[in-house]
Protein backbone atom coordinates (compact mmCIF):
# COMPACT_ATOMS: atom_id res chain seq x y z
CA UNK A 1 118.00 144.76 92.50
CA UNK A 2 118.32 146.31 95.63
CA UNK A 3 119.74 143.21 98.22
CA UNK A 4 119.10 145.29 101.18
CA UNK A 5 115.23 145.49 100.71
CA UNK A 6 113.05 142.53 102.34
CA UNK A 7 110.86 142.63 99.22
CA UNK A 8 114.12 142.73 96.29
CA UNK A 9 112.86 142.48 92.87
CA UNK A 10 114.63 140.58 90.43
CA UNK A 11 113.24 140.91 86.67
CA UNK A 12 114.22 138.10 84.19
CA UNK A 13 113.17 138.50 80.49
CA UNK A 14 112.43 135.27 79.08
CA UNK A 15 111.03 134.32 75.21
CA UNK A 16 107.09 133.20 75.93
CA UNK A 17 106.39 132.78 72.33
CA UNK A 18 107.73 131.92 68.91
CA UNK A 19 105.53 134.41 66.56
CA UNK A 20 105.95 137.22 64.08
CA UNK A 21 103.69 139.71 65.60
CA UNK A 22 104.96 140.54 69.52
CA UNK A 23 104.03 144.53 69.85
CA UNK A 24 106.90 145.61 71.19
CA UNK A 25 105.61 148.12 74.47
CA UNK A 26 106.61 150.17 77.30
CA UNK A 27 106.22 148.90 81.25
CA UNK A 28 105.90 151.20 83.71
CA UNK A 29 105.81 150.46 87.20
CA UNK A 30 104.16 153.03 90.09
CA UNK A 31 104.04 152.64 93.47
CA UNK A 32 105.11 153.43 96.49
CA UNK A 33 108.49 152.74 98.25
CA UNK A 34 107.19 149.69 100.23
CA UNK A 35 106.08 148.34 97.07
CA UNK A 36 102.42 147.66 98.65
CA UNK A 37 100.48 149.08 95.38
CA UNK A 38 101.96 148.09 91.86
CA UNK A 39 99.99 149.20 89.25
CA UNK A 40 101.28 148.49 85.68
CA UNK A 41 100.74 150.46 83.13
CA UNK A 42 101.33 148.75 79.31
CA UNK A 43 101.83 151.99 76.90
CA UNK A 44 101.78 150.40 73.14
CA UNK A 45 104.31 151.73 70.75
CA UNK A 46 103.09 153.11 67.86
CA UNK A 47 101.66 150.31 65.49
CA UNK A 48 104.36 148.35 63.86
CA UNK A 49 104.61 146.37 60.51
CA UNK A 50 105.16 142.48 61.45
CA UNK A 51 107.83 140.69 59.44
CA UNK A 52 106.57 138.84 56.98
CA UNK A 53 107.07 134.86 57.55
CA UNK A 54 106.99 131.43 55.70
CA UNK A 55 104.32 130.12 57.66
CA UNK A 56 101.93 133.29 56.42
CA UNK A 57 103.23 132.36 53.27
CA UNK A 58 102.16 128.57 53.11
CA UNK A 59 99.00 130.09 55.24
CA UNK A 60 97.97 132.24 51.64
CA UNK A 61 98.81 129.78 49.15
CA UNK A 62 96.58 126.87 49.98
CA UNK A 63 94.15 126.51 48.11
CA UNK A 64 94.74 129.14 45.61
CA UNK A 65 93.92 127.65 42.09
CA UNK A 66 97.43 129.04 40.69
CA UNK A 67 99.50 127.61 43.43
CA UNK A 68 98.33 123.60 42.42
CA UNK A 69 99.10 121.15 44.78
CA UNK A 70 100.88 122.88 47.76
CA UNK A 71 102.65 119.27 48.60
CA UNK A 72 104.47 119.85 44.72
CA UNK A 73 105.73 123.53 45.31
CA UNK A 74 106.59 122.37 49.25
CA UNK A 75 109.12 120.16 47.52
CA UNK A 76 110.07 122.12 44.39
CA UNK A 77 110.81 125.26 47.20
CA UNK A 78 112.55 122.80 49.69
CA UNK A 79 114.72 121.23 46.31
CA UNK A 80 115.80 124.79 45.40
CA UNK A 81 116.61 125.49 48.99
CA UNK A 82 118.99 122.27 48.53
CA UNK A 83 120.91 124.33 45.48
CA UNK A 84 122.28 126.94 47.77
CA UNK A 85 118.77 129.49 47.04
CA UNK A 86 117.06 131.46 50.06
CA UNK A 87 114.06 131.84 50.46
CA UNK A 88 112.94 135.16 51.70
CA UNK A 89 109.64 135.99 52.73
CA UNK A 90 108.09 139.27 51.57
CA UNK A 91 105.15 141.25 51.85
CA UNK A 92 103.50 139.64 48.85
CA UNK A 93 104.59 135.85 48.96
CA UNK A 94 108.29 134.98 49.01
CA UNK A 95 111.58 135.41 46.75
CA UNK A 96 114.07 133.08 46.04
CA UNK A 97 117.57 134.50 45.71
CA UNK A 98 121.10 132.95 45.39
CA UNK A 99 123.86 134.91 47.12
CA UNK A 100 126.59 136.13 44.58
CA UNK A 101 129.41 134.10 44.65
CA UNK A 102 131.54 136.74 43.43
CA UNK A 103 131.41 138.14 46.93
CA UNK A 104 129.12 141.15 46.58
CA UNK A 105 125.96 141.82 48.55
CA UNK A 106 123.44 141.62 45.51
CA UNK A 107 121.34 138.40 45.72
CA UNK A 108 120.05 137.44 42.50
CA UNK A 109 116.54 137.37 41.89
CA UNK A 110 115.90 134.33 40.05
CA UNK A 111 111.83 134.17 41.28
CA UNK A 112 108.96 135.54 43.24
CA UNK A 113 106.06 133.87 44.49
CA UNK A 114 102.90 135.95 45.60
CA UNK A 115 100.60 134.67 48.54
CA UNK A 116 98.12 134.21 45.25
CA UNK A 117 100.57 131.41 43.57
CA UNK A 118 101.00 133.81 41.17
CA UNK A 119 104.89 134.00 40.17
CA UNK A 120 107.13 136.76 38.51
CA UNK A 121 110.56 136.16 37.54
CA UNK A 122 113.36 138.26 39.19
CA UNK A 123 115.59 141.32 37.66
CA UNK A 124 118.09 138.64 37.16
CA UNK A 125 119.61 140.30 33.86
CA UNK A 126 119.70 143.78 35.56
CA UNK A 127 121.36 142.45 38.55
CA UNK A 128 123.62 140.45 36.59
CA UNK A 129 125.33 142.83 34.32
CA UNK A 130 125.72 145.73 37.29
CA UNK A 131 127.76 143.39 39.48
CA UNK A 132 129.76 142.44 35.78
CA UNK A 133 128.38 139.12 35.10
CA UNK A 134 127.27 138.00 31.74
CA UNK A 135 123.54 139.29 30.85
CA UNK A 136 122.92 136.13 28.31
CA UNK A 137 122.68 133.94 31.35
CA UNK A 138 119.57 135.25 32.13
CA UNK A 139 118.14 135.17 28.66
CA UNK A 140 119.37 131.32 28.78
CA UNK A 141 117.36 131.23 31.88
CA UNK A 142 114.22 132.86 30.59
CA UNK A 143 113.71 131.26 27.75
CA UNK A 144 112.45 128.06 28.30
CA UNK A 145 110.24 129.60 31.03
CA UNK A 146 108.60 131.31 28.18
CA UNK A 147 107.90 128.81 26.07
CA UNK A 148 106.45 126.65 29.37
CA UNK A 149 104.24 129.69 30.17
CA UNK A 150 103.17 130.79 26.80
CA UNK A 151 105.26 134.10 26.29
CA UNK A 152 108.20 135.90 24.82
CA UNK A 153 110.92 136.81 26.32
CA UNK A 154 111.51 141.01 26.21
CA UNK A 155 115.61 140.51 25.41
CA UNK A 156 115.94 144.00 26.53
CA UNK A 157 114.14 143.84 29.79
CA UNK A 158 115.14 140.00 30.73
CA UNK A 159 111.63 139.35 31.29
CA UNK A 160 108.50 137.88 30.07
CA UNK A 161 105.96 139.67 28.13
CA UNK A 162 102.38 138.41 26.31
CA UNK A 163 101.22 137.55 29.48
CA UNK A 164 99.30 139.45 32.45
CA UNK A 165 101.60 141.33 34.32
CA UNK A 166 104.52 139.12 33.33
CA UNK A 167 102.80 136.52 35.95
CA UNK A 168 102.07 133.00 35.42
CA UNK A 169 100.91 130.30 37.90
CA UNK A 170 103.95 128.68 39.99
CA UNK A 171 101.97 125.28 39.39
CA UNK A 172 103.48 125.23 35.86
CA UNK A 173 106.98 124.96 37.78
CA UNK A 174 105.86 122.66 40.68
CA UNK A 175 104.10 120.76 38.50
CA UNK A 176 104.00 121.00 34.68
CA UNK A 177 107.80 121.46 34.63
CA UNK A 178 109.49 120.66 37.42
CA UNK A 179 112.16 118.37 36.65
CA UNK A 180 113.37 120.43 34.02
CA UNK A 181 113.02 123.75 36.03
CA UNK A 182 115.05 122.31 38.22
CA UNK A 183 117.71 121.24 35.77
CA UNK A 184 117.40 124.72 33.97
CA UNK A 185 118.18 126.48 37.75
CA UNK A 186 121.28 124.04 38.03
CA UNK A 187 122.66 125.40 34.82
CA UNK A 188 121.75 128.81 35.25
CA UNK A 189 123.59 128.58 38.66
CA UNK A 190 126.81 126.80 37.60
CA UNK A 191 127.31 129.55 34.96
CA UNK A 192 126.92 132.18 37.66
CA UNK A 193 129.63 130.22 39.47
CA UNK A 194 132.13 129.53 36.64
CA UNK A 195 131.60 133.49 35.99
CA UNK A 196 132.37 134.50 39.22
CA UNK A 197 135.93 132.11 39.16
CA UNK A 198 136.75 134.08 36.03
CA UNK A 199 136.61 137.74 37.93
């Protein structure tokens, strides 16, 4: 800011807008000294990737036939939420992860939700035995999932298998199951914990 002009400009960036996609861009200002013509010229960066966000999230599920009643997986989300799991959103839906309370940066896995309502389960055994945990937790964990969904558990793997793409419709845990989902996360989370004392 220049005080000594009679016309001082003073520029002030302010947030106009709570949103995912801003394209970020380059202002260039041209004119004369007097400041009497001020063209701007907006030059777009090159086109970005937005971040992916809940609200595109909720904005995809509704209505899909797999996701069931959004108001059930609104609260069976917001009640894992409660037990210490974040929700991430990602390209294809959103993950739910629980920090390692062994104090490393893995997040474990436990579930992914696509836009569809389709739903995978996580890499939990992998991630478990590299950061020294016990791998049987997340057999203990799979299990009963399998039977819910109609599948076998791959013991080498930790995952499903007998089904399409290991997938299965997240309405079976908001809905079908989701009192005892809720009770098998609990467990599977307090044996992550008691592990983690023990290191």
């Amino acid at each position: 800011m220049d005080e000594k002009s009679d016309h001082p400009i003073l520029v002030v960036p302010r947030v106009v807008a709570q949103t995912s996609e801003i394209v970020r861009a380059i202002i260039r200002f041209e004119g004369d000294e007097n400041l009497t013509k001020l063209p701007v010229v907006i030059t777009p960066e090159r086109e970005q990737k937005t971040t992916p966000s809940r609200e595109a999230f909720w904005e995809g599920v509704r209505g899909k036939a797999d996701a069931g009643d959004p108001r059930q997986l609104e609260i069976l989300i917001s009640r894992l939420e409660e037990m210490g799991l974040d929700v991430d959103p990602i390209e294809s839906g959103v993950a739910l992860r629980f920090p390692d309370p062994g104090g490393s940066n893995t997040e474990f896995r436990l579930l992914r939700v696509t836009k569809e309502g389709r739903t995978r389960l996580g890499r939990l055994k992998q991630q478990l035995g590299k950061e020294g945990y016990n791998e049987e937790i997340a057999i203990r964990y799979i299990t009963p999932i399998a039977k819910w969904v109609g599948a076998r558990v791959n013991p080498q793997k930790g995952d499903l298998e007998g089904i399409s793409g290991s997938m299965f419709p997240i309405k079976i845990l908001s809905e079908s199951y989701r009192d005892r989902y809720l009770e098998l996360v609990k467990k599977t989370l307090d044996e992550i914990c008691a592990e983690a004392e023990k290191k």
